[in-house]
Structure formats: C-alpha cells, structure tokens
PDB file of N, CA and C in Angstrom:
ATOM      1  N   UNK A   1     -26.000  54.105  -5.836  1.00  0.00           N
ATOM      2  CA  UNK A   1     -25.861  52.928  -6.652  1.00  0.00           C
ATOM      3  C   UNK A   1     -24.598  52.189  -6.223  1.00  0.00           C
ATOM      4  N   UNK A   2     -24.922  51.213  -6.916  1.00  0.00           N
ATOM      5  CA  UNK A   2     -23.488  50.041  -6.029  1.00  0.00           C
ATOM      6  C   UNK A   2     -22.676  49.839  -7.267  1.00  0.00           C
ATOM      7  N   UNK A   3     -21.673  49.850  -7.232  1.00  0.00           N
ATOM      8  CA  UNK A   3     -20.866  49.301  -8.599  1.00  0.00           C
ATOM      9  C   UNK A   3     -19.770  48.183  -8.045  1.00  0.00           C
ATOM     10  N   UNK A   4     -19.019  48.009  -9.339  1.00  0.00           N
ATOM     11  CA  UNK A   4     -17.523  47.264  -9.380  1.00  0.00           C
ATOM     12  C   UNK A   4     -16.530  47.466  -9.080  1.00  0.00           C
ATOM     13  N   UNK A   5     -15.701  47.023  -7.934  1.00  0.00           N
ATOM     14  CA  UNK A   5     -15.003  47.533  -7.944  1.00  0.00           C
ATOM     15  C   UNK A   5     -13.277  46.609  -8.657  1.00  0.00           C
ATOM     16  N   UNK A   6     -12.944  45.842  -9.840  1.00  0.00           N
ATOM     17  CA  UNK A   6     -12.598  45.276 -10.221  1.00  0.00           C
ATOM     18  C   UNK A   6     -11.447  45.789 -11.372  1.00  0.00           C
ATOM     19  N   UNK A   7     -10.534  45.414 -12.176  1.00  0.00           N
ATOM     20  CA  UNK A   7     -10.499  45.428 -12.848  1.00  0.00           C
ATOM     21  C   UNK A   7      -9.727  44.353 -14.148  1.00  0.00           C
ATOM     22  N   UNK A   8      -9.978  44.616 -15.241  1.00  0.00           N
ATOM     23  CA  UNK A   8      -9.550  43.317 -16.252  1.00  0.00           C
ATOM     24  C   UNK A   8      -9.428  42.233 -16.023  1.00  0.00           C
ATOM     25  N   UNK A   9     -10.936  41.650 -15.325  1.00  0.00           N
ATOM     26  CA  UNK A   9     -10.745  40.431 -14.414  1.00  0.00           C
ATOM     27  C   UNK A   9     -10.383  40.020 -13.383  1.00  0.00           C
ATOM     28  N   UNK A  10     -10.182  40.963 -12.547  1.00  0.00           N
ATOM     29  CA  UNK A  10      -9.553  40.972 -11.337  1.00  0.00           C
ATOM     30  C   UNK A  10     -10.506  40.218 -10.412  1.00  0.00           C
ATOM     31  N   UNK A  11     -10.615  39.678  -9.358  1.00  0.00           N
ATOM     32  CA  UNK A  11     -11.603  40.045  -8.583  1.00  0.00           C
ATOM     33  C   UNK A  11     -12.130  41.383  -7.537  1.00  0.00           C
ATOM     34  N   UNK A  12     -12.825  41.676  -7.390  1.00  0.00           N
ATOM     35  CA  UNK A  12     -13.203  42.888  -6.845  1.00  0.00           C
ATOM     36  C   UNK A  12     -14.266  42.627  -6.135  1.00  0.00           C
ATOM     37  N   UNK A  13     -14.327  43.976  -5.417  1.00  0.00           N
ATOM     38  CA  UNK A  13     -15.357  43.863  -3.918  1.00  0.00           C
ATOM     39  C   UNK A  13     -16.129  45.059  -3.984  1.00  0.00           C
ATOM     40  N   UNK A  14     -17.053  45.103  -3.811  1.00  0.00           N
ATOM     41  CA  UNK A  14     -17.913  46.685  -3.788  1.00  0.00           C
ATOM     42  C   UNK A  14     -18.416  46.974  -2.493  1.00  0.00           C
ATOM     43  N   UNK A  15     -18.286  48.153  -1.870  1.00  0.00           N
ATOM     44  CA  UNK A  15     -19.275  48.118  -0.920  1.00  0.00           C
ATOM     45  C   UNK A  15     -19.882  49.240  -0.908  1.00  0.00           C
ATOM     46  N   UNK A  16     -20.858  49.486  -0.195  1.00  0.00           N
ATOM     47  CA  UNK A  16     -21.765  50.519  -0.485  1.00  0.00           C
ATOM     48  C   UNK A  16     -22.631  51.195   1.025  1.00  0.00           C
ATOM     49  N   UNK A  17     -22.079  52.731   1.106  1.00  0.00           N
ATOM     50  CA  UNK A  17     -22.118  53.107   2.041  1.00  0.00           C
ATOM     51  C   UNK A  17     -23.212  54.508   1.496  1.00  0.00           C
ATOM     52  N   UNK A  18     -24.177  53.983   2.985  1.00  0.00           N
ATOM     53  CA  UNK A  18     -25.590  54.780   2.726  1.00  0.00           C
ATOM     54  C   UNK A  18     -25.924  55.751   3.934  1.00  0.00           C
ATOM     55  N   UNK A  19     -26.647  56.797   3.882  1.00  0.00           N
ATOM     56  CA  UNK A  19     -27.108  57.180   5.239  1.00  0.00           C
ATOM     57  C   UNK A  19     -29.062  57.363   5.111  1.00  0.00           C
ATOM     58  N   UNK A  20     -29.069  57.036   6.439  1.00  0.00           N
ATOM     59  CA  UNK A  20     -30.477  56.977   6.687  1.00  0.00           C
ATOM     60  C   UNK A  20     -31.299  58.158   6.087  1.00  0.00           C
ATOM     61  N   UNK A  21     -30.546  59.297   6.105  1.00  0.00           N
ATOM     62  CA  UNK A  21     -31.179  60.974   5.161  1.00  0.00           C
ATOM     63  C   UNK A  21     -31.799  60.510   3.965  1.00  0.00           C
ATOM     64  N   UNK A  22     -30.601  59.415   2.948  1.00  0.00           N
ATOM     65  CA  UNK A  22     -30.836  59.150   1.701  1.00  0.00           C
ATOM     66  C   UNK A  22     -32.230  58.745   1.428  1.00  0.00           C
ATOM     67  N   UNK A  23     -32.463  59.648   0.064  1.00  0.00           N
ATOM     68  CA  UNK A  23     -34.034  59.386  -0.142  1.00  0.00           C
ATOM     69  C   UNK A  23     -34.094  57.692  -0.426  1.00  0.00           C
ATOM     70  N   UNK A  24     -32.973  57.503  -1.293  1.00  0.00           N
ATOM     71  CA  UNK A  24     -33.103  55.888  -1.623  1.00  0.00           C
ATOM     72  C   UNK A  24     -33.802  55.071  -0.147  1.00  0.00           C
ATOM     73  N   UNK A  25     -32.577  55.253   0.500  1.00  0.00           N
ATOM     74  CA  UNK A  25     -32.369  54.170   1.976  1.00  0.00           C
ATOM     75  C   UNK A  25     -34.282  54.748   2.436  1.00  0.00           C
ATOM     76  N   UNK A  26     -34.474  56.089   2.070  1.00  0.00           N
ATOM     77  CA  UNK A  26     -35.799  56.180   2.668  1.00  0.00           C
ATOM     78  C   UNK A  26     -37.141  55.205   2.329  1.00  0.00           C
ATOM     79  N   UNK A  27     -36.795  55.151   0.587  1.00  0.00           N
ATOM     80  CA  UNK A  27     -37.767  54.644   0.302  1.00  0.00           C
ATOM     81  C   UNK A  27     -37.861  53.294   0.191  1.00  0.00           C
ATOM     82  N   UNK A  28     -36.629  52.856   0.843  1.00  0.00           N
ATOM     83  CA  UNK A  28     -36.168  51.316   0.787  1.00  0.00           C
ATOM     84  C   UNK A  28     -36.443  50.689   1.987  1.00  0.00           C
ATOM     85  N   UNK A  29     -36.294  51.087   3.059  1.00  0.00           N
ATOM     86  CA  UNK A  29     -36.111  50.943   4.367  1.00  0.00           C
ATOM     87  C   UNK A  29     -37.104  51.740   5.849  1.00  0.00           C
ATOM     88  N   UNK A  30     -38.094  50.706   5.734  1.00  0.00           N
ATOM     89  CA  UNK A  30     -39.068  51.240   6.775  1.00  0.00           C
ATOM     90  C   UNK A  30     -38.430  52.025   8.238  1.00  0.00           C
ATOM     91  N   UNK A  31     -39.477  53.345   8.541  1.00  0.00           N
ATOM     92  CA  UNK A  31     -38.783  54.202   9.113  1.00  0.00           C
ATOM     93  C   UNK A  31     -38.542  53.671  10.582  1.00  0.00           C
ATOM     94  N   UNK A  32     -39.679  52.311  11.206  1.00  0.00           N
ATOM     95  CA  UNK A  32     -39.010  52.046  12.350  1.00  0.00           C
ATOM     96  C   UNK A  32     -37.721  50.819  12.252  1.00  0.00           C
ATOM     97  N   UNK A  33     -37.026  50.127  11.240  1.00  0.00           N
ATOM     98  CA  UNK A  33     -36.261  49.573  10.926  1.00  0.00           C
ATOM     99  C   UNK A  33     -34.832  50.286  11.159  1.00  0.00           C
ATOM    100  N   UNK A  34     -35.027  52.231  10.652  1.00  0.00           N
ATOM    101  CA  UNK A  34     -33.635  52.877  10.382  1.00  0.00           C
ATOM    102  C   UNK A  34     -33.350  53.356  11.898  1.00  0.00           C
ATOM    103  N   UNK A  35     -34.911  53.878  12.558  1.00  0.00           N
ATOM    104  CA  UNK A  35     -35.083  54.154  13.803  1.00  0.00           C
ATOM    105  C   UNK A  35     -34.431  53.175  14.763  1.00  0.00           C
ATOM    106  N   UNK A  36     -34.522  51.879  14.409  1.00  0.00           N
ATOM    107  CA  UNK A  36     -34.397  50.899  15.436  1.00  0.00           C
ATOM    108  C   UNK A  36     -32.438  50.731  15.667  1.00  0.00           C
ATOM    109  N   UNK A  37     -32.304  50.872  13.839  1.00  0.00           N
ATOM    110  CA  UNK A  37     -30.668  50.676  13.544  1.00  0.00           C
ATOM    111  C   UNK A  37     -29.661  51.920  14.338  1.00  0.00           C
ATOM    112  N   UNK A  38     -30.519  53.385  14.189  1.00  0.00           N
ATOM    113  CA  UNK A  38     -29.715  54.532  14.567  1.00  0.00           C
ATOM    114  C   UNK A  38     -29.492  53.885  15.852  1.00  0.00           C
ATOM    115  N   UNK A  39     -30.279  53.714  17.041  1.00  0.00           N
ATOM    116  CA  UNK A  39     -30.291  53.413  17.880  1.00  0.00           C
ATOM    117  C   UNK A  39     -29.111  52.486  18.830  1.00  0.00           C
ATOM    118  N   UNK A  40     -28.967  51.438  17.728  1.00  0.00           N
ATOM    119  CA  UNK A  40     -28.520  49.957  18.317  1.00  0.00           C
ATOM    120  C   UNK A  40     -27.548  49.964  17.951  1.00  0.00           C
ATOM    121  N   UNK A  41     -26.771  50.526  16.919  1.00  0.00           N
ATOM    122  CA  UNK A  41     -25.901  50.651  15.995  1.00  0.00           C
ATOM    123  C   UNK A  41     -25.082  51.480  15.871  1.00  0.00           C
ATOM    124  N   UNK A  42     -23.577  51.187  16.054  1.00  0.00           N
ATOM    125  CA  UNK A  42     -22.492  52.440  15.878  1.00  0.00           C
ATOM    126  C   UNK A  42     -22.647  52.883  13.814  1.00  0.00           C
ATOM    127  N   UNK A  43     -21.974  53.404  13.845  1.00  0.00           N
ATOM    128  CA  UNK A  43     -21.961  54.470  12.422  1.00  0.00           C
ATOM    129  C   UNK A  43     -20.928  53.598  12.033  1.00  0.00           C
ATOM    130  N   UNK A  44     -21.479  53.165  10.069  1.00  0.00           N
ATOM    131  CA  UNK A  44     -19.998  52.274   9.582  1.00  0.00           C
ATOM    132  C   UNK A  44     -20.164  50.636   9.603  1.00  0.00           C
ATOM    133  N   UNK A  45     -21.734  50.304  10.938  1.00  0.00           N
ATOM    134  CA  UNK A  45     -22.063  49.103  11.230  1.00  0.00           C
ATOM    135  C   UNK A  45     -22.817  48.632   9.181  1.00  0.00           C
ATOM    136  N   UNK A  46     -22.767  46.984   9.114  1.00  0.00           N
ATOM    137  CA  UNK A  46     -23.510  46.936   8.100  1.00  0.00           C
ATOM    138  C   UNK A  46     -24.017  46.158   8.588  1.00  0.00           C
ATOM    139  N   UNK A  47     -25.449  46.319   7.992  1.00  0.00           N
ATOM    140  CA  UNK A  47     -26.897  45.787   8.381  1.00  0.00           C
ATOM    141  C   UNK A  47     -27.405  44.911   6.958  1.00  0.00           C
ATOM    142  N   UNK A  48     -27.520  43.840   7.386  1.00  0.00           N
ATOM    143  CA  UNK A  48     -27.934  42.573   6.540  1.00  0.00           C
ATOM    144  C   UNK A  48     -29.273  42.939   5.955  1.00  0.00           C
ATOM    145  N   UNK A  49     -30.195  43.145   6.596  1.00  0.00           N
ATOM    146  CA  UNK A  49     -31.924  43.702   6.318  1.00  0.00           C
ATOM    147  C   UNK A  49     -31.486  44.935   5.330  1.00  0.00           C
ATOM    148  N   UNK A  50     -31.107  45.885   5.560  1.00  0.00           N
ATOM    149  CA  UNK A  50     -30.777  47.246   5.164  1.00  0.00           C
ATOM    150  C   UNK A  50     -30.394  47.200   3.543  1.00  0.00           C
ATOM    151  N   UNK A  51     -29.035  46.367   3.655  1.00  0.00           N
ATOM    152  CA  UNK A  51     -28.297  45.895   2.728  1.00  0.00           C
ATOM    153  C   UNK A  51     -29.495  45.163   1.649  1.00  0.00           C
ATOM    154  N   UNK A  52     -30.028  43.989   1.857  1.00  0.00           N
ATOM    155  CA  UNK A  52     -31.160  43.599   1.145  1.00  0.00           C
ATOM    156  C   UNK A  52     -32.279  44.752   0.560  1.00  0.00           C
ATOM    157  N   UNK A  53     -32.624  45.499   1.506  1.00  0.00           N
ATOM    158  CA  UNK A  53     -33.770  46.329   0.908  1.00  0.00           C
ATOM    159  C   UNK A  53     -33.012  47.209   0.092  1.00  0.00           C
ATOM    160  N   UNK A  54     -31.822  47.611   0.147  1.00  0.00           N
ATOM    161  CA  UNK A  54     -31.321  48.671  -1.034  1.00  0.00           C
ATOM    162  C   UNK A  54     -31.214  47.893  -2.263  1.00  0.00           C
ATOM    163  N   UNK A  55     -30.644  46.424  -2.091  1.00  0.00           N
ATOM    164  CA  UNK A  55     -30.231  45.737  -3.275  1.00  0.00           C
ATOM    165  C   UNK A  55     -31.630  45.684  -4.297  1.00  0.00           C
ATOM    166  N   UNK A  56     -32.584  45.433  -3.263  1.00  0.00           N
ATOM    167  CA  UNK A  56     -34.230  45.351  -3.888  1.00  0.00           C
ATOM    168  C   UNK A  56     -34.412  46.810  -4.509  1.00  0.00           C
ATOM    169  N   UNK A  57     -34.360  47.489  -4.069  1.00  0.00           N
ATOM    170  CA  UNK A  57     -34.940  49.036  -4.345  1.00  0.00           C
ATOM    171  C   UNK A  57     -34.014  49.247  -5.568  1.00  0.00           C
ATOM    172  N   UNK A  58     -32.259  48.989  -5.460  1.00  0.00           N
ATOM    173  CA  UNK A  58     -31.458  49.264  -6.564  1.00  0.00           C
ATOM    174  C   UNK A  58     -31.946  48.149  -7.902  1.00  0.00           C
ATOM    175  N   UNK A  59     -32.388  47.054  -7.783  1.00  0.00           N
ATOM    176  CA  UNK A  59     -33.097  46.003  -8.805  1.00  0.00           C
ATOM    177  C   UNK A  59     -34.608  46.924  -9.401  1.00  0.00           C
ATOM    178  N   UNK A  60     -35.138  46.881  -8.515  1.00  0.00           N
ATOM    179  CA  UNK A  60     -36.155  47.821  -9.244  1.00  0.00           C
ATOM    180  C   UNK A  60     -36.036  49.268  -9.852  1.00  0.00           C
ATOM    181  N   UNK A  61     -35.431  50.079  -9.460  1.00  0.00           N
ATOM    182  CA  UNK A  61     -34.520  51.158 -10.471  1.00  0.00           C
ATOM    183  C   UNK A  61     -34.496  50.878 -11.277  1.00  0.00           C
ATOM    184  N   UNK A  62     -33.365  49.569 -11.499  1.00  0.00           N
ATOM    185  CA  UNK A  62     -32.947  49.208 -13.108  1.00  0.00           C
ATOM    186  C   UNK A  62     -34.378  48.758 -13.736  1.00  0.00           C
ATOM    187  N   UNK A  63     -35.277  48.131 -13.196  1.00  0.00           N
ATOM    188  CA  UNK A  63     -35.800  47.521 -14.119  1.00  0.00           C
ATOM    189  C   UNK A  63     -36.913  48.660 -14.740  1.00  0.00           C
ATOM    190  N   UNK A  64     -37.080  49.458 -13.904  1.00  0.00           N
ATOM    191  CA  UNK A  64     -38.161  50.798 -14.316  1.00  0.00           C
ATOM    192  C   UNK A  64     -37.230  51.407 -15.409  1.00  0.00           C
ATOM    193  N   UNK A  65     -35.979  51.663 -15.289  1.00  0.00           N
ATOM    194  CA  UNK A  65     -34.996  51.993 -16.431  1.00  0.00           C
ATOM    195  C   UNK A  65     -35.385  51.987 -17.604  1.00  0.00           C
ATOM    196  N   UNK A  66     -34.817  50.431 -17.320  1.00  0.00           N
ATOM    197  CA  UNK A  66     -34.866  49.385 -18.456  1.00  0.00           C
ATOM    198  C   UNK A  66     -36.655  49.569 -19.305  1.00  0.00           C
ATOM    199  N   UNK A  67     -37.508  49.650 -18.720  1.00  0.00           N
ATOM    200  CA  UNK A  67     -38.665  49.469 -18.864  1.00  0.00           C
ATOM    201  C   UNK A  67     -39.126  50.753 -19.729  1.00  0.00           C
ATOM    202  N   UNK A  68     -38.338  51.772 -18.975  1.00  0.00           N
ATOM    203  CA  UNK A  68     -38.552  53.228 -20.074  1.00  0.00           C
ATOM    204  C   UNK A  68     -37.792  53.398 -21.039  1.00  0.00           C
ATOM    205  N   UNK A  69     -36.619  52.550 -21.419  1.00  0.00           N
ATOM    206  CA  UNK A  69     -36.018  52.489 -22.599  1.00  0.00           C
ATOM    207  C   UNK A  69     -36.306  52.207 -23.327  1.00  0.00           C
ATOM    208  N   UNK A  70     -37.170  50.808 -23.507  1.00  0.00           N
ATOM    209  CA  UNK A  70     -37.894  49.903 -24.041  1.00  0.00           C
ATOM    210  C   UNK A  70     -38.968  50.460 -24.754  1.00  0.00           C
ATOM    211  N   UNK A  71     -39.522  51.117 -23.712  1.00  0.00           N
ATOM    212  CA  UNK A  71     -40.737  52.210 -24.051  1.00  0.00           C
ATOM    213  C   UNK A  71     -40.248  53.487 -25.010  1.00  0.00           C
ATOM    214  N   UNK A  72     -39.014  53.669 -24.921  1.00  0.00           N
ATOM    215  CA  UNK A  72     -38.830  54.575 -25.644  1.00  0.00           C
ATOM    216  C   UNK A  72     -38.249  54.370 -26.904  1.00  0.00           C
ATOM    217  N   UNK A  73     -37.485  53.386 -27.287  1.00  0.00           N
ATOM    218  CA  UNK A  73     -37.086  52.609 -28.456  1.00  0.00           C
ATOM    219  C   UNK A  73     -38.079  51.984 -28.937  1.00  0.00           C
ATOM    220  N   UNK A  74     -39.580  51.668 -28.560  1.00  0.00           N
ATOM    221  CA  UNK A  74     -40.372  51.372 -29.779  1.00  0.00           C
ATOM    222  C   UNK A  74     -41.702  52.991 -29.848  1.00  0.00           C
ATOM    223  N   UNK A  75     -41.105  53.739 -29.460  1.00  0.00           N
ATOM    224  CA  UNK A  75     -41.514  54.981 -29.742  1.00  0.00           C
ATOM    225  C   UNK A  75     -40.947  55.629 -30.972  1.00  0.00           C
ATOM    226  N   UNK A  76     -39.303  55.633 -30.549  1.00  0.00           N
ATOM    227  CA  UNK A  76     -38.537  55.624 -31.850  1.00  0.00           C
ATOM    228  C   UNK A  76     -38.648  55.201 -32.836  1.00  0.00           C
ATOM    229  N   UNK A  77     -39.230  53.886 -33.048  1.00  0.00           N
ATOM    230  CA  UNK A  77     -39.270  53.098 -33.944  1.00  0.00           C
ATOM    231  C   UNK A  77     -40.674  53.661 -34.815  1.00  0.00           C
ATOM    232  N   UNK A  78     -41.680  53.292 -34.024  1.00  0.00           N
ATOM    233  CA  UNK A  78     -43.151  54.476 -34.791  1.00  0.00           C
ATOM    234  C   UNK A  78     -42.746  55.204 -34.939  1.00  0.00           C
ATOM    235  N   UNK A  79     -42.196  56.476 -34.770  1.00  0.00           N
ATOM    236  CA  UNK A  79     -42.192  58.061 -35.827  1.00  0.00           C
ATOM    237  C   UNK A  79     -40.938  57.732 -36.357  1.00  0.00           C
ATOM    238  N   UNK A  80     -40.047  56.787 -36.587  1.00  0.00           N
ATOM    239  CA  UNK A  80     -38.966  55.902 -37.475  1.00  0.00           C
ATOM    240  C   UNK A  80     -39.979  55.436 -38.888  1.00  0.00           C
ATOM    241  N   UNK A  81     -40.760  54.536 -38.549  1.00  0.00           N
ATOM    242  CA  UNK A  81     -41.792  54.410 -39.908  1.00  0.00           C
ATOM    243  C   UNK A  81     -42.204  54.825 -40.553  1.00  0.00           C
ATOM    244  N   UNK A  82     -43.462  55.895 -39.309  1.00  0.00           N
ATOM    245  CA  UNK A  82     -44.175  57.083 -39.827  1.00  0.00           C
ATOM    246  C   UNK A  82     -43.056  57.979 -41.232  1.00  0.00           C
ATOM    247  N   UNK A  83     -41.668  58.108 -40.503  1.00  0.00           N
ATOM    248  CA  UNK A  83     -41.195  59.236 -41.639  1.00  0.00           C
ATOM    249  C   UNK A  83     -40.818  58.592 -42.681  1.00  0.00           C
ATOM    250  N   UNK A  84     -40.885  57.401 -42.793  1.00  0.00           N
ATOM    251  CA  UNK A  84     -40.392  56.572 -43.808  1.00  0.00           C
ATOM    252  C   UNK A  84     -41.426  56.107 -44.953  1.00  0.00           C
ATOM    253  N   UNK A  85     -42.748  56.524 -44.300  1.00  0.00           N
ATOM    254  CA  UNK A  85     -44.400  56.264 -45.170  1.00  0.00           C
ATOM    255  C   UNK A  85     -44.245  57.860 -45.559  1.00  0.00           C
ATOM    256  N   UNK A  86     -43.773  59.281 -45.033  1.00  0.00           N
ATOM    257  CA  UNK A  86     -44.392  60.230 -45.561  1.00  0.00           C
ATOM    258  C   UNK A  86     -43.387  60.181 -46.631  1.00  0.00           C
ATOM    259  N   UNK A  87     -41.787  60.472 -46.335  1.00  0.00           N
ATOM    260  CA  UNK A  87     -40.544  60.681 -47.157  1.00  0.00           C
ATOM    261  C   UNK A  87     -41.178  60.083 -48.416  1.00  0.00           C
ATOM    262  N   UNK A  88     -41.375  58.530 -48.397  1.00  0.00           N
ATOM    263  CA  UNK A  88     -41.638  57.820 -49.858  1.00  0.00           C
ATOM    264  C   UNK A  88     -42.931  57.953 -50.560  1.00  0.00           C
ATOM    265  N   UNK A  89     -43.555  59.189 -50.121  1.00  0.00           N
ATOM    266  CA  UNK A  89     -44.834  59.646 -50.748  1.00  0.00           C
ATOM    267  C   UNK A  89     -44.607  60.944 -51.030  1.00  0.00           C
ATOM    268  N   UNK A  90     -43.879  61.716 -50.313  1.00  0.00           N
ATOM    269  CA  UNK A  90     -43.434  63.037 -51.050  1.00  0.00           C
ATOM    270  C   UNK A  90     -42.321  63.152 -51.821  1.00  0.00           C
ATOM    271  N   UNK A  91     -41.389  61.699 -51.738  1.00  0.00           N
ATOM    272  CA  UNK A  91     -40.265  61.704 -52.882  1.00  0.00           C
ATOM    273  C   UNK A  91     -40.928  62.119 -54.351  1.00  0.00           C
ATOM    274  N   UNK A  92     -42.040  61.556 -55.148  1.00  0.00           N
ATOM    275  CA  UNK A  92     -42.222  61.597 -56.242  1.00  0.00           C
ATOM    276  C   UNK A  92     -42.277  63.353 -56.936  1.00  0.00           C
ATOM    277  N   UNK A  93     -42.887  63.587 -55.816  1.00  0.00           N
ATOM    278  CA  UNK A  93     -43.475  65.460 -55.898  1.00  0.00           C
ATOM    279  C   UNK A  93     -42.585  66.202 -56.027  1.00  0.00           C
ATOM    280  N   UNK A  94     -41.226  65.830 -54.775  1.00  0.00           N
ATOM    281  CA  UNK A  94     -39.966  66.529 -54.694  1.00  0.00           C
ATOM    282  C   UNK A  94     -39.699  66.309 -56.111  1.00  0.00           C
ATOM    283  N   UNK A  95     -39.222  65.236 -56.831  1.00  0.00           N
ATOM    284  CA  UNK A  95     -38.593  65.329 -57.987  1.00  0.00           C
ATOM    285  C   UNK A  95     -39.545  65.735 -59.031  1.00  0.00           C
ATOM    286  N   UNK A  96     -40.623  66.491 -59.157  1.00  0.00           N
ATOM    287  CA  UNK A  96     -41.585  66.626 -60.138  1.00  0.00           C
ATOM    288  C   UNK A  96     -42.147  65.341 -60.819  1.00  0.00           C
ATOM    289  N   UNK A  97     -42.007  64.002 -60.369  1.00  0.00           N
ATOM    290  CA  UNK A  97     -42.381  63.005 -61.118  1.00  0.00           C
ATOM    291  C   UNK A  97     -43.844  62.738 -60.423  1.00  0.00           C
ATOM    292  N   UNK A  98     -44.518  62.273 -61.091  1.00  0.00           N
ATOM    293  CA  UNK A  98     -45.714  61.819 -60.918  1.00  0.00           C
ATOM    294  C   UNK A  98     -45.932  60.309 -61.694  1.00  0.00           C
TER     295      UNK A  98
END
C-alpha cells in the first residue's frame, strides 16, 4: 500500500517500492510487462505503466473494502432491528405484565 508521507500540513511525498515476487505487482502487472522491465531495467528504476497498474489495483482494493463494509454495516443494522422487534416483545413477559 502507498501512504503519506507528510505531516500537520506539511507537504509530503510518498513513494512506493515494489518487487515483481509481490502478489499485488502480480496481479496488477502482466507477466510479459514485469518480464520485459526485469530485463531492460536496473533495480530502483520507476516504471510509469507499473506505477499506474498498482495505483489501479491499490483503487480497487479500497473499493472492494469499502464495498464489504457497507455490506457489513447494513448486516449490522438487520440483526440491530431484528433484536429490537424480539427485546420489545419479550419485555412484557420479563416483567410478568401482560
């Protein structure tokens, strides 16, 4: 993942150093693309294409994230209700009132 490197407003610079092993860079970066880079490329070089497909692959991460949170906060929310329909139907019983 790429972060900030900043602080209390500062400006800041991030950079983000990957190797071709990485499952990410794998699943980001077609294998004759990394093939072509090992090749042509000293170690430490940054690659514009490369750089893009991680930024893509790191955007979609978040948004699958994001997407299962979502999914999971209105999950919460149904058995949030649900206990809130049984609680106020077994309150009366708990207190012997009818």
């Amino acid at each position: 993942m790429r972060g900030r490197a900043g602080r209390q407003g500062d400006p800041g610079e991030a950079k983000f150093f990957a190797s071709f092993d990485d499952d990410l860079v794998k699943s980001a970066v077609p294998a004759k693309s990394a093939a072509f880079a090992r090749r042509h490329h000293r170690e430490g070089d940054q690659f514009s294409t490369v750089s893009a497909a991680l930024t893509k692959a790191q955007a979609r991460a978040a948004a699958s994230t994001a997407a299962w949170l979502v999914a999971s906060r209105e999950s919460d929310q149904v058995l949030a209700d649900q206990q809130h329909v049984i609680y106020a139907e077994r309150a009366p019983a708990a207190s012997g009132r009818r």
